[in-house]
PDB file of N, CA and C in Angstrom:
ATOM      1  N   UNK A   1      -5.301 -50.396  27.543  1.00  0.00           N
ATOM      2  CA  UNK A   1      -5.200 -49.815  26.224  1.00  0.00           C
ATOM      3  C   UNK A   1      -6.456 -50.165  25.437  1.00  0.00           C
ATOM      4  N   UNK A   2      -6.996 -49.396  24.821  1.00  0.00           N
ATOM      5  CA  UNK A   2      -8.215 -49.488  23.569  1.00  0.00           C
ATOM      6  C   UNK A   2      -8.150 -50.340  22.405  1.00  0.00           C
ATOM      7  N   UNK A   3      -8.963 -50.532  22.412  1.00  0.00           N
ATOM      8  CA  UNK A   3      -8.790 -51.175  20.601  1.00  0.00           C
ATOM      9  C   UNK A   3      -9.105 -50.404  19.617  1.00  0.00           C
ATOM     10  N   UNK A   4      -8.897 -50.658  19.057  1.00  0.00           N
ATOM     11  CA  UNK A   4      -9.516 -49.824  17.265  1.00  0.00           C
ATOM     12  C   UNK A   4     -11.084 -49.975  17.755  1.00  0.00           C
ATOM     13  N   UNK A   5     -11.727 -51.155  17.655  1.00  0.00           N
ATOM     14  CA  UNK A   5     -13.051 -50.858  18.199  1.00  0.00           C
ATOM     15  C   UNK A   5     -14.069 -50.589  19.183  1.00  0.00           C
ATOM     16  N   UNK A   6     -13.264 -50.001  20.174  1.00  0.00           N
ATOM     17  CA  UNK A   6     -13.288 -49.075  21.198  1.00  0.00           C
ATOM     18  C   UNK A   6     -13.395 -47.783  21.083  1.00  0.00           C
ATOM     19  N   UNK A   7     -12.022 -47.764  20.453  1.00  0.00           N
ATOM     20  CA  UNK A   7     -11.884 -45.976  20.037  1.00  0.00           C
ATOM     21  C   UNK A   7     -13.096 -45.477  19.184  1.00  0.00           C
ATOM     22  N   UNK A   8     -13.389 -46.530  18.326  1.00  0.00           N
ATOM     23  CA  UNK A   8     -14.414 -45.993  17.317  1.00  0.00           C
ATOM     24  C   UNK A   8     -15.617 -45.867  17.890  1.00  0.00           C
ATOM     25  N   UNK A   9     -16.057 -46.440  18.937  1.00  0.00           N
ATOM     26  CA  UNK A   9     -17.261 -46.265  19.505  1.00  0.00           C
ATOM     27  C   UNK A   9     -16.898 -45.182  20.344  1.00  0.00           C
ATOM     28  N   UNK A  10     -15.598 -44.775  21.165  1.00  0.00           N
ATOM     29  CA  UNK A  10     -15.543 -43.256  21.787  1.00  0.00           C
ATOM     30  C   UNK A  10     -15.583 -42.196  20.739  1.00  0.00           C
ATOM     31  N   UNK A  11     -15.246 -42.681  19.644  1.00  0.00           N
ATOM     32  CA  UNK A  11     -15.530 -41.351  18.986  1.00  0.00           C
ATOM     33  C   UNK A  11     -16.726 -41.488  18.403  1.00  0.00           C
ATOM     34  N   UNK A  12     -17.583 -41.716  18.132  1.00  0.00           N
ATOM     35  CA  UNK A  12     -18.928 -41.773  17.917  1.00  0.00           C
ATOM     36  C   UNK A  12     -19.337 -41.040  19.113  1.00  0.00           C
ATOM     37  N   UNK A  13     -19.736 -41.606  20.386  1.00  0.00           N
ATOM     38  CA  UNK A  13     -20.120 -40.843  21.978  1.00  0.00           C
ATOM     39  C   UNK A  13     -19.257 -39.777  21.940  1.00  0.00           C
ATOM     40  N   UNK A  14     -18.240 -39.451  21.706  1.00  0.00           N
ATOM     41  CA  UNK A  14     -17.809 -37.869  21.555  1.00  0.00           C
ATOM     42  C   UNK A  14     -18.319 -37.301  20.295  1.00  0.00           C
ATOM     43  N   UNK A  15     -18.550 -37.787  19.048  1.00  0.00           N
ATOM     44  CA  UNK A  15     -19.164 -37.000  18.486  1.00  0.00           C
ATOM     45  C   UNK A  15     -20.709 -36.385  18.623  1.00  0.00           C
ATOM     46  N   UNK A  16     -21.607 -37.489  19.316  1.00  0.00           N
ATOM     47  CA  UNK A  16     -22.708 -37.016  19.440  1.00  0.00           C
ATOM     48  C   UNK A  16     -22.791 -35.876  20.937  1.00  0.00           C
ATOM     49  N   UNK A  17     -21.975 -35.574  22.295  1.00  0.00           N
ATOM     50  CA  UNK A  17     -21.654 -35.119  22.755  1.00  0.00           C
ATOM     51  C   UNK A  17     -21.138 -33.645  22.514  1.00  0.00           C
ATOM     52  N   UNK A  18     -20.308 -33.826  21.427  1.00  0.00           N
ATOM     53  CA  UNK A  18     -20.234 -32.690  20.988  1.00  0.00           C
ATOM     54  C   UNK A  18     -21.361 -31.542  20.266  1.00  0.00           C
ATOM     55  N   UNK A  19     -21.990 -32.877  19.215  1.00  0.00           N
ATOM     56  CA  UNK A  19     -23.077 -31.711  18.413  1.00  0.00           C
ATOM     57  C   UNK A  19     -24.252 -31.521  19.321  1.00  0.00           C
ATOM     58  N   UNK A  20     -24.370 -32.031  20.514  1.00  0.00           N
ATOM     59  CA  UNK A  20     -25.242 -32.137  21.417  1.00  0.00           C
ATOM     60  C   UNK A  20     -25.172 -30.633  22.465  1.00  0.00           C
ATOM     61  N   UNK A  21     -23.681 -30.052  22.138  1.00  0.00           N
ATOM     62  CA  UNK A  21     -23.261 -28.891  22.957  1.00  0.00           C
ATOM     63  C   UNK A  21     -23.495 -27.696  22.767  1.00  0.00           C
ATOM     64  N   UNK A  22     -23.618 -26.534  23.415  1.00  0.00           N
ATOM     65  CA  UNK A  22     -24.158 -25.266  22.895  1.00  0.00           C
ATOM     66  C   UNK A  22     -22.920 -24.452  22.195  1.00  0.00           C
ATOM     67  N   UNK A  23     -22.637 -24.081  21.416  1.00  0.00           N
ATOM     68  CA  UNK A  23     -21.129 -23.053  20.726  1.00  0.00           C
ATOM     69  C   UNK A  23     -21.155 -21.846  21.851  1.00  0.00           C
ATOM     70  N   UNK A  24     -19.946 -22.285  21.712  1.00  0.00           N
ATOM     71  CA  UNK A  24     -19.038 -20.681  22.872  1.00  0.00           C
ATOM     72  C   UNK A  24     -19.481 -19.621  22.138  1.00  0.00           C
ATOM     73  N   UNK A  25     -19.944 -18.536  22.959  1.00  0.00           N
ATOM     74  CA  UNK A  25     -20.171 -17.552  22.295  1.00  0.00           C
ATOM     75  C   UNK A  25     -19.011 -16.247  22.908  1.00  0.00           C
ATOM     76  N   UNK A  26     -18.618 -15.560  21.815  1.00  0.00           N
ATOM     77  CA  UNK A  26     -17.817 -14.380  22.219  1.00  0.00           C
ATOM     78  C   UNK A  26     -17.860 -13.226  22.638  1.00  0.00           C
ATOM     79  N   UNK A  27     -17.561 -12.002  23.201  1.00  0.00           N
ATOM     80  CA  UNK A  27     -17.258 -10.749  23.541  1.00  0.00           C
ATOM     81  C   UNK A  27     -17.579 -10.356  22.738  1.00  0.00           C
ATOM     82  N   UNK A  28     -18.366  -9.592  21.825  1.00  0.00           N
ATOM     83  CA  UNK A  28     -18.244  -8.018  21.053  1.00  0.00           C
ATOM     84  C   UNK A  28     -17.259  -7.659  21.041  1.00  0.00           C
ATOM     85  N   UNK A  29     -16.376  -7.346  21.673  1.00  0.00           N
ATOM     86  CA  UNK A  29     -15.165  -6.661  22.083  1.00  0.00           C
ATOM     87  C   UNK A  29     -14.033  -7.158  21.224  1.00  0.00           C
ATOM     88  N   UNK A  30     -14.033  -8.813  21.858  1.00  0.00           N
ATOM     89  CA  UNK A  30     -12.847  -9.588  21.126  1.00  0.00           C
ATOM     90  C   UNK A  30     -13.255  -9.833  19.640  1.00  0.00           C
ATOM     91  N   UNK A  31     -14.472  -9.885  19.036  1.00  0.00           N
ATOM     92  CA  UNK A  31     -14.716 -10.083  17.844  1.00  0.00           C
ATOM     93  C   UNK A  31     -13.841  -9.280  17.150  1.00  0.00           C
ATOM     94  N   UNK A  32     -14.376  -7.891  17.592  1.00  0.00           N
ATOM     95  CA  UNK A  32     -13.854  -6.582  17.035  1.00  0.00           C
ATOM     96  C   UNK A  32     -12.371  -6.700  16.828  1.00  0.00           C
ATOM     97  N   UNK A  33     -11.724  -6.694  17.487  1.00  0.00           N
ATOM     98  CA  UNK A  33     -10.261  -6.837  17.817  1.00  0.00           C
ATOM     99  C   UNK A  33      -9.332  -7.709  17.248  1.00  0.00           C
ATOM    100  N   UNK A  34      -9.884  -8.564  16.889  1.00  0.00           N
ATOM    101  CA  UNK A  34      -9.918  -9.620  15.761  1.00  0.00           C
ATOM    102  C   UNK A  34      -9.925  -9.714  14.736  1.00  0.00           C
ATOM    103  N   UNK A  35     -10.669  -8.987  14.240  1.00  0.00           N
ATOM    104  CA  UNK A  35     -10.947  -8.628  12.912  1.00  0.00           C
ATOM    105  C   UNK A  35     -10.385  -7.344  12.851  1.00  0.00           C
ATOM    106  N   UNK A  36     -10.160  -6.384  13.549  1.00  0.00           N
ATOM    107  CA  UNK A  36      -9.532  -5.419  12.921  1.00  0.00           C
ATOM    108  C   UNK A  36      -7.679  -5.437  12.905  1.00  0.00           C
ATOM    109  N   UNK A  37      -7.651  -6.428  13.832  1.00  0.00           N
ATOM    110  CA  UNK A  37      -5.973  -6.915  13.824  1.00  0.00           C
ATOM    111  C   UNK A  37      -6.356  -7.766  12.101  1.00  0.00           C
ATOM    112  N   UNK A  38      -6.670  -8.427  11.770  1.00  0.00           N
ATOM    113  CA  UNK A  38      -6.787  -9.074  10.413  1.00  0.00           C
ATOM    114  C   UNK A  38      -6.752  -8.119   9.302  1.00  0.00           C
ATOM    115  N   UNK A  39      -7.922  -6.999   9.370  1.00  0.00           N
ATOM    116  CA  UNK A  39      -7.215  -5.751   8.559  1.00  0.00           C
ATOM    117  C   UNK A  39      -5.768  -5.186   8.478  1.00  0.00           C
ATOM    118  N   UNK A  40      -5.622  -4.881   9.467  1.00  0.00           N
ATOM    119  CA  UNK A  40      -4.169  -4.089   9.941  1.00  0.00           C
ATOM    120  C   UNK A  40      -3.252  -5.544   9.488  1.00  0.00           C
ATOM    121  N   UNK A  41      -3.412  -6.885   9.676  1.00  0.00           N
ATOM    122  CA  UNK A  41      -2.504  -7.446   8.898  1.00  0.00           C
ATOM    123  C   UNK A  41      -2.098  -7.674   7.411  1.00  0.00           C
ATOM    124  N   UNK A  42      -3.511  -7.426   6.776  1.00  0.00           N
ATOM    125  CA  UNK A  42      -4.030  -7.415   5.247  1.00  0.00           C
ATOM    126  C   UNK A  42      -3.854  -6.437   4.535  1.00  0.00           C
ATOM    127  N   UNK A  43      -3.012  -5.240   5.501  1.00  0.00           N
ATOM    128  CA  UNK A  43      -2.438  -3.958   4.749  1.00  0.00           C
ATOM    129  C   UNK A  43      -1.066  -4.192   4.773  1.00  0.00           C
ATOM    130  N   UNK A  44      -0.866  -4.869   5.477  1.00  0.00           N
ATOM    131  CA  UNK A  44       0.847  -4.582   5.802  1.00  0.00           C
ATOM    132  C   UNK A  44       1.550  -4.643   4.359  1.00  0.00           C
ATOM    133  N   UNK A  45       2.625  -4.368   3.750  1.00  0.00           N
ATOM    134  CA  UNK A  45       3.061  -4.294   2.909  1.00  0.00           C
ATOM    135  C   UNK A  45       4.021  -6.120   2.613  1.00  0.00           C
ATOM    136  N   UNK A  46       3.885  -6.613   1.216  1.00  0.00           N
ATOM    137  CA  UNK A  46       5.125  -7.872   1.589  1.00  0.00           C
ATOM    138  C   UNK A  46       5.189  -7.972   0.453  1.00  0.00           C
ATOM    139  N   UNK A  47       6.467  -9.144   0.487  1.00  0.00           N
ATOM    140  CA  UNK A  47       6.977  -9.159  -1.133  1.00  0.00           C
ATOM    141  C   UNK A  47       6.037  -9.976  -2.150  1.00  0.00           C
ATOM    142  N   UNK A  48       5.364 -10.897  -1.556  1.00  0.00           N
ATOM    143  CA  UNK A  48       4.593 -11.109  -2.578  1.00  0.00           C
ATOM    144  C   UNK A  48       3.115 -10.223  -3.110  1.00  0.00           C
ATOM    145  N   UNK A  49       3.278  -9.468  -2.407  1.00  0.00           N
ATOM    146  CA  UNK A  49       2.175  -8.508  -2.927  1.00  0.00           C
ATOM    147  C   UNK A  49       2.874  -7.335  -3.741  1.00  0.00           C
ATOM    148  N   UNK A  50       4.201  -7.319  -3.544  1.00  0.00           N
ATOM    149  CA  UNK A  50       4.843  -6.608  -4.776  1.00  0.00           C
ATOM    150  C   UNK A  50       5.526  -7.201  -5.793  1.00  0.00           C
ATOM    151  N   UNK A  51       5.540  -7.944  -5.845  1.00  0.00           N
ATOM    152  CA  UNK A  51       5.933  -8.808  -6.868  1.00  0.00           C
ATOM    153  C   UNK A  51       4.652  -9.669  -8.002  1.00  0.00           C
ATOM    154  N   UNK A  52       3.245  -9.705  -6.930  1.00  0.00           N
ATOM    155  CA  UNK A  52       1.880  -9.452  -7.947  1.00  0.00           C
ATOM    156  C   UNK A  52       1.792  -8.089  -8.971  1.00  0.00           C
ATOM    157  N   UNK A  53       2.501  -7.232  -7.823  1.00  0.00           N
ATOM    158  CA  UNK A  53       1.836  -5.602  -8.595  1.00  0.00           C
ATOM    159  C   UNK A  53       2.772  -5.554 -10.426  1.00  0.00           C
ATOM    160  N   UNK A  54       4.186  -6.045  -9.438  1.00  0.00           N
ATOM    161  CA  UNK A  54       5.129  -5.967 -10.963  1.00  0.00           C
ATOM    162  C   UNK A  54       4.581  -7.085 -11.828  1.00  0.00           C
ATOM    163  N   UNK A  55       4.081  -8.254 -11.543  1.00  0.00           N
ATOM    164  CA  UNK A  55       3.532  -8.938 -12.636  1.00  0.00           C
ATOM    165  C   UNK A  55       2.535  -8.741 -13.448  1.00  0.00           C
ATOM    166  N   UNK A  56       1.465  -7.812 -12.405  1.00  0.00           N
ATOM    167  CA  UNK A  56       0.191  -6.992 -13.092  1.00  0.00           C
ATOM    168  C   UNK A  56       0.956  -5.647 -14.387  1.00  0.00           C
ATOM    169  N   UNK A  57       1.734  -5.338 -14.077  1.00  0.00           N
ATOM    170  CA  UNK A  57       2.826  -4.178 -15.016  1.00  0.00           C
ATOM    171  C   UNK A  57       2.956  -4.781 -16.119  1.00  0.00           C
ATOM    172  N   UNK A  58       3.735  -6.029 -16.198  1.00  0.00           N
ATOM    173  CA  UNK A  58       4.240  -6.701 -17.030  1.00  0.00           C
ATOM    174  C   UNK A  58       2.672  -7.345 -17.869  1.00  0.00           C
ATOM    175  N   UNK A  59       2.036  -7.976 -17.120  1.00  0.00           N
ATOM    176  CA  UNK A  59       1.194  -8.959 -18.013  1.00  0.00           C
ATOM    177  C   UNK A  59      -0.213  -8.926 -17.082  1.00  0.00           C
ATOM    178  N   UNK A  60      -1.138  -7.913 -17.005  1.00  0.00           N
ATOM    179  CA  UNK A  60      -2.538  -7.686 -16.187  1.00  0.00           C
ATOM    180  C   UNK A  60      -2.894  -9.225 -16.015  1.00  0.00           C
ATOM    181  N   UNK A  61      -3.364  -9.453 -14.760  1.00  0.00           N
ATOM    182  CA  UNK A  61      -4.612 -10.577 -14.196  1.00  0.00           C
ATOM    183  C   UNK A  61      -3.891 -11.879 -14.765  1.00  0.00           C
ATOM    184  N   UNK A  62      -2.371 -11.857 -15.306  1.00  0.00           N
ATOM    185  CA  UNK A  62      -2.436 -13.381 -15.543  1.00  0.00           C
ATOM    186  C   UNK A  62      -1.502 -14.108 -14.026  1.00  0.00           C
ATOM    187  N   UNK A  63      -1.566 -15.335 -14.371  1.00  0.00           N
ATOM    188  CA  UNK A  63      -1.078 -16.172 -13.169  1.00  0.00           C
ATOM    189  C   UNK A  63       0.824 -15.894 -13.173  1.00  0.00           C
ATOM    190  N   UNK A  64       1.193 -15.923 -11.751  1.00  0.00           N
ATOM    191  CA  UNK A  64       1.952 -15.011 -11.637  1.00  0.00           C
ATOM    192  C   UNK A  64       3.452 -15.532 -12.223  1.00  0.00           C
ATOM    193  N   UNK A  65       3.190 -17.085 -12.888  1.00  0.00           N
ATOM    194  CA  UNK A  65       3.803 -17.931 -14.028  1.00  0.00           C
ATOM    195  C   UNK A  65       4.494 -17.230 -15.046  1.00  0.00           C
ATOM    196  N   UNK A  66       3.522 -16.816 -15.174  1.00  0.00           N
ATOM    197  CA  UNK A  66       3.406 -16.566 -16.940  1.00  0.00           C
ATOM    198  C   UNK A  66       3.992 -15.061 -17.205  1.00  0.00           C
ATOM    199  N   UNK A  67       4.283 -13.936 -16.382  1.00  0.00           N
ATOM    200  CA  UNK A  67       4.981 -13.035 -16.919  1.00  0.00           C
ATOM    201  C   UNK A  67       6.656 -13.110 -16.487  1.00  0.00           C
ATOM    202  N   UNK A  68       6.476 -14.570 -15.068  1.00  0.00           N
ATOM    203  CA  UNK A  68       8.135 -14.434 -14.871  1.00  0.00           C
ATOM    204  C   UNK A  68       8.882 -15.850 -16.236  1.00  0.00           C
ATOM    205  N   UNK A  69       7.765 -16.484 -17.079  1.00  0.00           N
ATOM    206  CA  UNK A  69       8.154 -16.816 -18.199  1.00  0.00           C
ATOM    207  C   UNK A  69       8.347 -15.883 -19.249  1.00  0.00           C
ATOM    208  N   UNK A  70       7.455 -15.007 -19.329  1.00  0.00           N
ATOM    209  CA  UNK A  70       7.614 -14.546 -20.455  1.00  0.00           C
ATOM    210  C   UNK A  70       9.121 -13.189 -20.240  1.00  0.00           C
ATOM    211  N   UNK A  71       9.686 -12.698 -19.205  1.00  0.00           N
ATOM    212  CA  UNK A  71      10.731 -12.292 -18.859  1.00  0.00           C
ATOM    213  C   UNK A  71      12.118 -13.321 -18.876  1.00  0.00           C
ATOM    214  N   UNK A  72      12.060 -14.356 -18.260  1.00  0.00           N
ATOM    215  CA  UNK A  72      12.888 -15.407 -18.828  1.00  0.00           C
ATOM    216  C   UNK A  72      13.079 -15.992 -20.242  1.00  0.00           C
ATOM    217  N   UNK A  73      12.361 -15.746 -21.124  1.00  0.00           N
ATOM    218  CA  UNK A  73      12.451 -16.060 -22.729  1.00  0.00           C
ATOM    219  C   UNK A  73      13.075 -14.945 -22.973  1.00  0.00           C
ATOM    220  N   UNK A  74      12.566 -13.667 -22.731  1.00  0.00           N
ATOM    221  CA  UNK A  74      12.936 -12.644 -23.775  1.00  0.00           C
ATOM    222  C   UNK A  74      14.333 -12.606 -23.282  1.00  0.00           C
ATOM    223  N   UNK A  75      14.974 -12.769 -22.267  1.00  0.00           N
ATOM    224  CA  UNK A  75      16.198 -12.678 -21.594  1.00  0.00           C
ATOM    225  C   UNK A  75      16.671 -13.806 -22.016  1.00  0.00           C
ATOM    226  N   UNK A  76      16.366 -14.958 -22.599  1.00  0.00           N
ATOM    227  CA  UNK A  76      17.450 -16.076 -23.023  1.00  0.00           C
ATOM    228  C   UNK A  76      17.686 -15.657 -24.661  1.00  0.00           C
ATOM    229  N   UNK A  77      16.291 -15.193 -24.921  1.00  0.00           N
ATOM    230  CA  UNK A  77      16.626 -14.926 -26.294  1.00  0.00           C
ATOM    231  C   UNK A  77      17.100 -13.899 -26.460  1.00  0.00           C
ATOM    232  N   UNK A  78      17.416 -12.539 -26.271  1.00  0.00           N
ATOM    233  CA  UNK A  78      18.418 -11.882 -25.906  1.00  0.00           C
ATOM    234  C   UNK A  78      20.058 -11.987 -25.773  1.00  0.00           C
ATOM    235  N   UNK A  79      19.860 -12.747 -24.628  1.00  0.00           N
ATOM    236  CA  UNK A  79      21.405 -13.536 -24.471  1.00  0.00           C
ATOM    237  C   UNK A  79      21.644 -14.279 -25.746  1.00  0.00           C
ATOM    238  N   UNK A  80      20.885 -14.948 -26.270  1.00  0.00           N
ATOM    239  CA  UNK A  80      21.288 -15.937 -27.827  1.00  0.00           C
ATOM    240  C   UNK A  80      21.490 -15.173 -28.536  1.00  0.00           C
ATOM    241  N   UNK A  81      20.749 -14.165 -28.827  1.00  0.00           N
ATOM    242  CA  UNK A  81      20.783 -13.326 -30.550  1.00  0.00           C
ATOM    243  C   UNK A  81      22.562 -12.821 -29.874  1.00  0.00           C
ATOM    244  N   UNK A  82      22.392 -12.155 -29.186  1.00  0.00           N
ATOM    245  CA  UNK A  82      23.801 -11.735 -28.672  1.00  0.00           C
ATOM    246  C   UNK A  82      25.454 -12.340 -29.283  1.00  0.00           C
ATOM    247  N   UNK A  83      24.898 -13.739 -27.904  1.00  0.00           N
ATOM    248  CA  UNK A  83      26.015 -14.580 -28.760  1.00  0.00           C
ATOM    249  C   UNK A  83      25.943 -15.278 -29.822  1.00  0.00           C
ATOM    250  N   UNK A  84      25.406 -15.375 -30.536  1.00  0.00           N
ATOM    251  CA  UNK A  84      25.227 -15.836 -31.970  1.00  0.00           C
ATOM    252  C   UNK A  84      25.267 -15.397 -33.111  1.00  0.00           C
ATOM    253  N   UNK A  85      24.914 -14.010 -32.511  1.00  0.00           N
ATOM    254  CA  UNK A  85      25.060 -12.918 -33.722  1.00  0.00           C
ATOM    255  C   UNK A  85      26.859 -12.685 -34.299  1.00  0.00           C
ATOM    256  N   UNK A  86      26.934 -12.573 -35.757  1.00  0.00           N
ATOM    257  CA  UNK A  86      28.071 -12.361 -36.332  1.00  0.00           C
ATOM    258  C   UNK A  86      29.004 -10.992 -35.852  1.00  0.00           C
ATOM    259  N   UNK A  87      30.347 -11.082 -35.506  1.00  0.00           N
ATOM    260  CA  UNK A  87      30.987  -9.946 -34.888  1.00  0.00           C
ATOM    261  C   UNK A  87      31.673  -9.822 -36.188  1.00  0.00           C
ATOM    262  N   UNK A  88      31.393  -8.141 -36.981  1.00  0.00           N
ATOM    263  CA  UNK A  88      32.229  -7.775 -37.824  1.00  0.00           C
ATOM    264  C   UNK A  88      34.076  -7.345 -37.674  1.00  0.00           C
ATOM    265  N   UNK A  89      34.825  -8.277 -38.429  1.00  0.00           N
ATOM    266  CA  UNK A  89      35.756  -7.675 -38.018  1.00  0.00           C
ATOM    267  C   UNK A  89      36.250  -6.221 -39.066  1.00  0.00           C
ATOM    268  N   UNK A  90      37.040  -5.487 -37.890  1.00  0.00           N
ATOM    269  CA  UNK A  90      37.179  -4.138 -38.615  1.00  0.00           C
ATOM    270  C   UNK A  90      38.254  -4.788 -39.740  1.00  0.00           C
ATOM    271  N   UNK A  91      38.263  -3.530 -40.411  1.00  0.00           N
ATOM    272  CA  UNK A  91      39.291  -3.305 -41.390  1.00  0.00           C
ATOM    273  C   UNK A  91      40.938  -3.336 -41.421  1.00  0.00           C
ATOM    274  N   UNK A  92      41.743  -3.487 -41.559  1.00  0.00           N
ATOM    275  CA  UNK A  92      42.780  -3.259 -41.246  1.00  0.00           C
ATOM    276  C   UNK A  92      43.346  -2.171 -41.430  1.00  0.00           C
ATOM    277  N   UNK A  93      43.069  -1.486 -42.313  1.00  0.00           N
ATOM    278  CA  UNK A  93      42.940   0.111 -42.077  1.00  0.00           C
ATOM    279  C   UNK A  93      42.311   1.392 -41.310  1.00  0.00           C
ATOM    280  N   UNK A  94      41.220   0.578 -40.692  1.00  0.00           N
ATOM    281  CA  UNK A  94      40.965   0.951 -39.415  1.00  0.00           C
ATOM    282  C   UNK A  94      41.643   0.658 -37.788  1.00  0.00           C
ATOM    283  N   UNK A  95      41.365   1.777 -37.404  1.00  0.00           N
ATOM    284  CA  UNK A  95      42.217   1.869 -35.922  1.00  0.00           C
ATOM    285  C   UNK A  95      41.017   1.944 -34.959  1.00  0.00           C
ATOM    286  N   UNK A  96      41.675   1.316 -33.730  1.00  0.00           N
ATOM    287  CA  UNK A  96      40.712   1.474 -32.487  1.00  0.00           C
ATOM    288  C   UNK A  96      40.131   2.686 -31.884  1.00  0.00           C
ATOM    289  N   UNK A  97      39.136   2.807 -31.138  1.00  0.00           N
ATOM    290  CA  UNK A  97      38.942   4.132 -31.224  1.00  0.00           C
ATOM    291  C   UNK A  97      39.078   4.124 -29.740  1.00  0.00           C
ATOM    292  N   UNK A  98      39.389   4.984 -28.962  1.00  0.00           N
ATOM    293  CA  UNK A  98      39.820   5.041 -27.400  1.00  0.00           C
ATOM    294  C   UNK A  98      39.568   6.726 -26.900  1.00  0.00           C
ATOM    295  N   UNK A  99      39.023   6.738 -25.498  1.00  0.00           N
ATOM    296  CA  UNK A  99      39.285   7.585 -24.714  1.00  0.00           C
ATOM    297  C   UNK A  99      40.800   8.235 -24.668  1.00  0.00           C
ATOM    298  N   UNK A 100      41.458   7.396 -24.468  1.00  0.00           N
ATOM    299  CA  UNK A 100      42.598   7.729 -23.341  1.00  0.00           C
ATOM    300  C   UNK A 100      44.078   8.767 -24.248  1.00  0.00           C
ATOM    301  N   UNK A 101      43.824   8.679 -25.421  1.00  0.00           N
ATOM    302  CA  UNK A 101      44.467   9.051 -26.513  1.00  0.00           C
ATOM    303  C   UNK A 101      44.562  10.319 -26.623  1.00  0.00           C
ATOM    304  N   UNK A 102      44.910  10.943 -28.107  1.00  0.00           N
ATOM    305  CA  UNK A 102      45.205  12.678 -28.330  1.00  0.00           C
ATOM    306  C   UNK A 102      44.000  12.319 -29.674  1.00  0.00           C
ATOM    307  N   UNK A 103      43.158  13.096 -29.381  1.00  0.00           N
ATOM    308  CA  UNK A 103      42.104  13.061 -31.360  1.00  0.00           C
ATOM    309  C   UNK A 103      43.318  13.416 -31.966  1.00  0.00           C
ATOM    310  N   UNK A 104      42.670  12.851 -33.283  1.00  0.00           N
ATOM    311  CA  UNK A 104      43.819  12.885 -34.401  1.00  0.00           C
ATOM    312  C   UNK A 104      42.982  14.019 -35.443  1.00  0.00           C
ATOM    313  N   UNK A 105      42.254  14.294 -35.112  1.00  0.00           N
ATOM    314  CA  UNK A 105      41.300  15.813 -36.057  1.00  0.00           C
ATOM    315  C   UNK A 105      42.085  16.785 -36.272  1.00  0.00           C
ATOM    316  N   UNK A 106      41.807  17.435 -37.573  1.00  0.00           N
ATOM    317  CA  UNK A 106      42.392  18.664 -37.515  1.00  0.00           C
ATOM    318  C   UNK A 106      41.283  19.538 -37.978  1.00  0.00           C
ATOM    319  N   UNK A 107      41.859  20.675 -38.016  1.00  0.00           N
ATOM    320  CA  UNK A 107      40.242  21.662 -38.358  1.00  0.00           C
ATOM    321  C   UNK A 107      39.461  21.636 -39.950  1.00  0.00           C
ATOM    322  N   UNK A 108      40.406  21.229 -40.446  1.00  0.00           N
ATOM    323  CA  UNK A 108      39.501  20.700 -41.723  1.00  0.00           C
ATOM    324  C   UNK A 108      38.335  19.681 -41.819  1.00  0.00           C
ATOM    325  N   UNK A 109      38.483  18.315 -40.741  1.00  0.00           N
ATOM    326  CA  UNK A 109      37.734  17.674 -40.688  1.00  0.00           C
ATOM    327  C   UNK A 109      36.591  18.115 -40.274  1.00  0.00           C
ATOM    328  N   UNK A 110      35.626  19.495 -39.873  1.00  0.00           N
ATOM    329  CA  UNK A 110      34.788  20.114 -39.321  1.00  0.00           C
ATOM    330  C   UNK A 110      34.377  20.606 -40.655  1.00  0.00           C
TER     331      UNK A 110
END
């Protein structure tokens, strides 16, 4: 088994070994093929590239933070004014008003 200061001197002699080596060189062929599989992957359609586009809708070029905040506020504050807001009660001389019923109109009211 090695020591720590063993290893460190093999990796030194492998490092100079290495930069000492000529780089693999490739096919034309496979370059190509390579890179155009990388296109054909860089089109494919996905959700986070639609979910940039709807954030660009909402709020152009900002970070993709900041328009699913600014959709979460307006939707809490929404929901608050909602429930918070005062419910008038009717009149007691007023009646419910419903589908399911006979109108109570007669032709005068026209």
């Amino acid at each position: 088994m090695m020591t720590e200061a063993e290893n460190e001197i093999a990796d030194g002699e492998l490092d100079r070994l290495l930069a000492g080596a000529a780089a693999p060189s490739l096919p034309v062929a496979l370059e190509r093929r390579v890179l155009a599989d990388f296109d054909r992957i860089a089109a494919r359609p996905s959700l986070l590239r639609s979910l940039r586009r709807l954030a660009d809708a909402v709020w152009p070029d900002a970070p993709l933070w900041q328009p699913a905040c600014a959709l979460a506020l307006a939707l809490m504050l929404g929901a608050g004014i909602a429930t918070l807001a005062p419910v008038e009660a009717a009149a007691p001389d007023q009646t419910a008003f419903a589908f399911d019923g006979q109108p109570d109109l007669t032709p005068q009211d026209f």
